[in-house]
C-alpha atoms as a PDB file:
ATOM      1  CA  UNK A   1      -5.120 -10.035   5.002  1.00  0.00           C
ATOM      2  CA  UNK A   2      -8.183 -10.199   7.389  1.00  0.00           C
ATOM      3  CA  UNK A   3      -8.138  -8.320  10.681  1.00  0.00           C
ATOM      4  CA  UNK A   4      -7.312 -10.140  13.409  1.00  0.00           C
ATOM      5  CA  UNK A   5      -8.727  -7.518  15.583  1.00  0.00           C
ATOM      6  CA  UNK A   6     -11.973  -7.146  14.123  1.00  0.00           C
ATOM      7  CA  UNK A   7     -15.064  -9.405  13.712  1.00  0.00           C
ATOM      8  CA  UNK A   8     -15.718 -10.490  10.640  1.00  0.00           C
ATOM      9  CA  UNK A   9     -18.985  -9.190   8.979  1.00  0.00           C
ATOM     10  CA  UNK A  10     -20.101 -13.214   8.564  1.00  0.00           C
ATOM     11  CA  UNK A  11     -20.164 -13.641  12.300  1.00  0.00           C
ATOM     12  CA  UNK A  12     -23.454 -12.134  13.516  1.00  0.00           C
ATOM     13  CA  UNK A  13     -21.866 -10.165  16.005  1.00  0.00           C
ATOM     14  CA  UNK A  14     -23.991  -6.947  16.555  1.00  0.00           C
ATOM     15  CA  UNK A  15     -21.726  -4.220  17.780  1.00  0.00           C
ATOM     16  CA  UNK A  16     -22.449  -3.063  21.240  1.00  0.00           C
ATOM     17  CA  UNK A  17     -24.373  -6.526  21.845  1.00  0.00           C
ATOM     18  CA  UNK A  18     -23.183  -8.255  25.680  1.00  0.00           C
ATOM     19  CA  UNK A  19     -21.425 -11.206  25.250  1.00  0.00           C
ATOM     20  CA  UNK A  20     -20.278 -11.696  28.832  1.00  0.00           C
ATOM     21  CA  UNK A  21     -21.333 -15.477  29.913  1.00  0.00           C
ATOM     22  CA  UNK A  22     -21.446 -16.748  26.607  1.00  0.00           C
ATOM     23  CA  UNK A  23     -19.896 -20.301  26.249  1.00  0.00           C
ATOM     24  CA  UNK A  24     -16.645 -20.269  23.835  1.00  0.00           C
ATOM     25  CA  UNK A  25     -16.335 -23.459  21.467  1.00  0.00           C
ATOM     26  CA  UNK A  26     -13.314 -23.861  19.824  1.00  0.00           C
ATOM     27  CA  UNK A  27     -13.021 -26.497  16.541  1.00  0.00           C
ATOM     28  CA  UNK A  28     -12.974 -29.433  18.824  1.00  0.00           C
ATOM     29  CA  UNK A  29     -14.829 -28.548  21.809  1.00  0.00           C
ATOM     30  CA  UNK A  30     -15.743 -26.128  24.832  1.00  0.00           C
ATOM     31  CA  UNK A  31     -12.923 -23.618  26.307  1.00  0.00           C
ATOM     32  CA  UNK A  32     -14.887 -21.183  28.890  1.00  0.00           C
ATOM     33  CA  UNK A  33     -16.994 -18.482  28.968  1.00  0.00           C
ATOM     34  CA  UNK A  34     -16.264 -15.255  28.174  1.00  0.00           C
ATOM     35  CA  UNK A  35     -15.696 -12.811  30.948  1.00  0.00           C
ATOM     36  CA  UNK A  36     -14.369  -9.305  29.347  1.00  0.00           C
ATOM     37  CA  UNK A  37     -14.959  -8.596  25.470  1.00  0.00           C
ATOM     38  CA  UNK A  38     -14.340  -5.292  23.673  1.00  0.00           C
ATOM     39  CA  UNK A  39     -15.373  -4.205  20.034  1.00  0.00           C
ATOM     40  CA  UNK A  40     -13.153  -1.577  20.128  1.00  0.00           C
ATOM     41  CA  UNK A  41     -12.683  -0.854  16.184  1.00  0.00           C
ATOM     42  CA  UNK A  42      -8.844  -2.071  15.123  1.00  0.00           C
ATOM     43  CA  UNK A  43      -8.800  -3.619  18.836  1.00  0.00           C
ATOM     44  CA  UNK A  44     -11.619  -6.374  19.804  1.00  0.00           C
ATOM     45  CA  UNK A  45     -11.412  -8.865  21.618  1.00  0.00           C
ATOM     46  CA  UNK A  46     -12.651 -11.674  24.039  1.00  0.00           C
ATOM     47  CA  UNK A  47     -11.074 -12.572  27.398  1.00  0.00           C
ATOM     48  CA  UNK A  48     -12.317 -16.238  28.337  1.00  0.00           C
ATOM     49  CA  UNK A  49     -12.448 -18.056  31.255  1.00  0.00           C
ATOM     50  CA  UNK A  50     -11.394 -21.438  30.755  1.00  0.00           C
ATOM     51  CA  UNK A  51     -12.730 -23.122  34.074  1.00  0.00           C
ATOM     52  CA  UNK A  52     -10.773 -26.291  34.909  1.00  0.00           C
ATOM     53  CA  UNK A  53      -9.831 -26.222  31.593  1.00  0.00           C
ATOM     54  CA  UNK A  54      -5.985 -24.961  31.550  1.00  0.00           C
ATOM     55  CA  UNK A  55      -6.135 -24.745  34.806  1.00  0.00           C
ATOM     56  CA  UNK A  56      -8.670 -21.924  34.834  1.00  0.00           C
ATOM     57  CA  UNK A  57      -6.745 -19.275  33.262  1.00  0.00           C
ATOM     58  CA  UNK A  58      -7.667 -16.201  31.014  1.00  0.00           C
ATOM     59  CA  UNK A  59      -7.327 -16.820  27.174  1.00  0.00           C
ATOM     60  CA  UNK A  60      -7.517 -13.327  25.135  1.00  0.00           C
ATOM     61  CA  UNK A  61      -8.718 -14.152  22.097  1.00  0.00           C
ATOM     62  CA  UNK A  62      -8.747 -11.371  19.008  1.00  0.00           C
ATOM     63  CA  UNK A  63     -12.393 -10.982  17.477  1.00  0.00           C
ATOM     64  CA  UNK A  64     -10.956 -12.339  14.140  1.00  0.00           C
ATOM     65  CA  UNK A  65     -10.452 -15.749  15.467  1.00  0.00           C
ATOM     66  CA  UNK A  66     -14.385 -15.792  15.904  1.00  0.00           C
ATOM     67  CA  UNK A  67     -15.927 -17.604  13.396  1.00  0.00           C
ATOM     68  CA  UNK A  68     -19.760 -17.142  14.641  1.00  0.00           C
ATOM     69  CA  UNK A  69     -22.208 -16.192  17.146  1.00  0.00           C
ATOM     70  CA  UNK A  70     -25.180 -17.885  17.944  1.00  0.00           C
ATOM     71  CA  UNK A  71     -27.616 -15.845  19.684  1.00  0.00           C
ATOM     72  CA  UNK A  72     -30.261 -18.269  21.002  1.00  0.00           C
ATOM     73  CA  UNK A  73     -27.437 -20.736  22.445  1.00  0.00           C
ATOM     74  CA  UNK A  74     -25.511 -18.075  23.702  1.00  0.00           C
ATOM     75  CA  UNK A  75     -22.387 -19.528  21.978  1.00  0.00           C
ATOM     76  CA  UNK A  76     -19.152 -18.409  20.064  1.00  0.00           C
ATOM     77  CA  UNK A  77     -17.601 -20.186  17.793  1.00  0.00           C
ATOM     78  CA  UNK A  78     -13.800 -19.594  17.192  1.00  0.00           C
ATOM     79  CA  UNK A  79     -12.102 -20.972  13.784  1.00  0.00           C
ATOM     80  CA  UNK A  80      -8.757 -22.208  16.378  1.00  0.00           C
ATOM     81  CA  UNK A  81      -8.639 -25.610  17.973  1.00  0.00           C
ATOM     82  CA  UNK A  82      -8.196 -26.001  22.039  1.00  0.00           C
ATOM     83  CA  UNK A  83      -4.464 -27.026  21.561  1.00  0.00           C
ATOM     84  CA  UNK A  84      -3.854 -23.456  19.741  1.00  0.00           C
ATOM     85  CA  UNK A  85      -5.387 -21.470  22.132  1.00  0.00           C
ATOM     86  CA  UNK A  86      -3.927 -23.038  24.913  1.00  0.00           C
ATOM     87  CA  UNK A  87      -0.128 -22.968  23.247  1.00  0.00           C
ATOM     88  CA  UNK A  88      -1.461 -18.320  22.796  1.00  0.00           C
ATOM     89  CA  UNK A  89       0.490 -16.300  24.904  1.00  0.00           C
ATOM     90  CA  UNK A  90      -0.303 -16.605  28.628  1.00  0.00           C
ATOM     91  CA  UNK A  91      -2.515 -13.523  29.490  1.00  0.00           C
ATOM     92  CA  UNK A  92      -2.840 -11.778  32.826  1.00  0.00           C
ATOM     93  CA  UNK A  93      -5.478  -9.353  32.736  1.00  0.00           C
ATOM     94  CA  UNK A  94      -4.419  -7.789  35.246  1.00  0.00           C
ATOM     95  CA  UNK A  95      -1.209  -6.529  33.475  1.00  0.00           C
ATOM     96  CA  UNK A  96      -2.766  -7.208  29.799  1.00  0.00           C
ATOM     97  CA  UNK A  97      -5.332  -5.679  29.240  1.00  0.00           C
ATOM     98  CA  UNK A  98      -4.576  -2.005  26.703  1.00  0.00           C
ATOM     99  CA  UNK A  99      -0.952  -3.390  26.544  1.00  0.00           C
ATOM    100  CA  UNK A 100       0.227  -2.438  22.944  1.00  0.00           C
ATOM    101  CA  UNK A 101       2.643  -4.941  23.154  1.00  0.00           C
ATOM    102  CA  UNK A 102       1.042  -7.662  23.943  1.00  0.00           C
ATOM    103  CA  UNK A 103      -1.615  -7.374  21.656  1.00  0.00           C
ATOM    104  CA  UNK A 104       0.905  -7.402  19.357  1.00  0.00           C
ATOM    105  CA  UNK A 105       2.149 -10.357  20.025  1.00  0.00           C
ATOM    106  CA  UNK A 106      -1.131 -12.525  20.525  1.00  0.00           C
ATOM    107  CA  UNK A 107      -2.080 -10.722  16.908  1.00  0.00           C
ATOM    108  CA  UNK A 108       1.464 -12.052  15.388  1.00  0.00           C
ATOM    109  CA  UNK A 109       0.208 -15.372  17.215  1.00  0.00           C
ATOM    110  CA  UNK A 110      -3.666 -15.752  15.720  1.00  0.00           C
ATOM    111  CA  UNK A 111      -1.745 -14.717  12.282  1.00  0.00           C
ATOM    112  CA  UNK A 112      -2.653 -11.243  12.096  1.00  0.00           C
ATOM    113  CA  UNK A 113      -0.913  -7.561  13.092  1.00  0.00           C
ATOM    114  CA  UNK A 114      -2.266  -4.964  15.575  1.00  0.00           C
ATOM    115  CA  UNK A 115      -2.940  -1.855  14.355  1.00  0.00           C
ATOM    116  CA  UNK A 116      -1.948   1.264  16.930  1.00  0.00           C
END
């Protein structure tokens, strides 16, 4: 089983690399930007605005779900369609963000586990 918490080598992510502002594309079209992003080994992730889109909430999305980075654009590429990421588990960063739990259950969501 792949990580769900870990960016696949095929991506072109470069670890340390900013992707703050990047635009997000899902399979059928544009979510956000991103805002946060870790790459946290066993624990990376994205945090995306979505804008008007869901009614400009947070999406955290697990660096597995990325399915590649294009520098020049300044795009990501996730391998999950609009519909699944807006049916993930609502995120508040404000009380997400390092919460074991939740992590959890957005991993058990992506189809993936978190490791502690």
């Amino acid at each position: 089983m792949n990580d769900i918490w870990g960016y696949q080598p095929t991506t072109g992510y470069t670890a340390g690399a900013s992707l703050i502002g990047y635009k997000v594309e899902a399979t059928d079209g544009s979510i956000g930007k991103v805002d946060k992003h870790s790459d946290e080994v066993g624990a990376a992730y994205l945090v995306v605005d979505t804008g008007v889109w869901i009614f400009g909430k947070h999406v955290l999305l697990p660096a597995g779900t990325v399915s590649s980075i294009d520098e020049a654009e300044q795009k990501i590429y996730v391998a999950r369609t609009k519909a699944e990421i807006k049916d993930a588990p609502e995120f508040d960063k404000d009380k997400h963000l390092g919460d074991a739990g939740y992590h959890e259950q957005v991993g058990i969501y992506y189809g993936g586990q978190h490791r502690a």
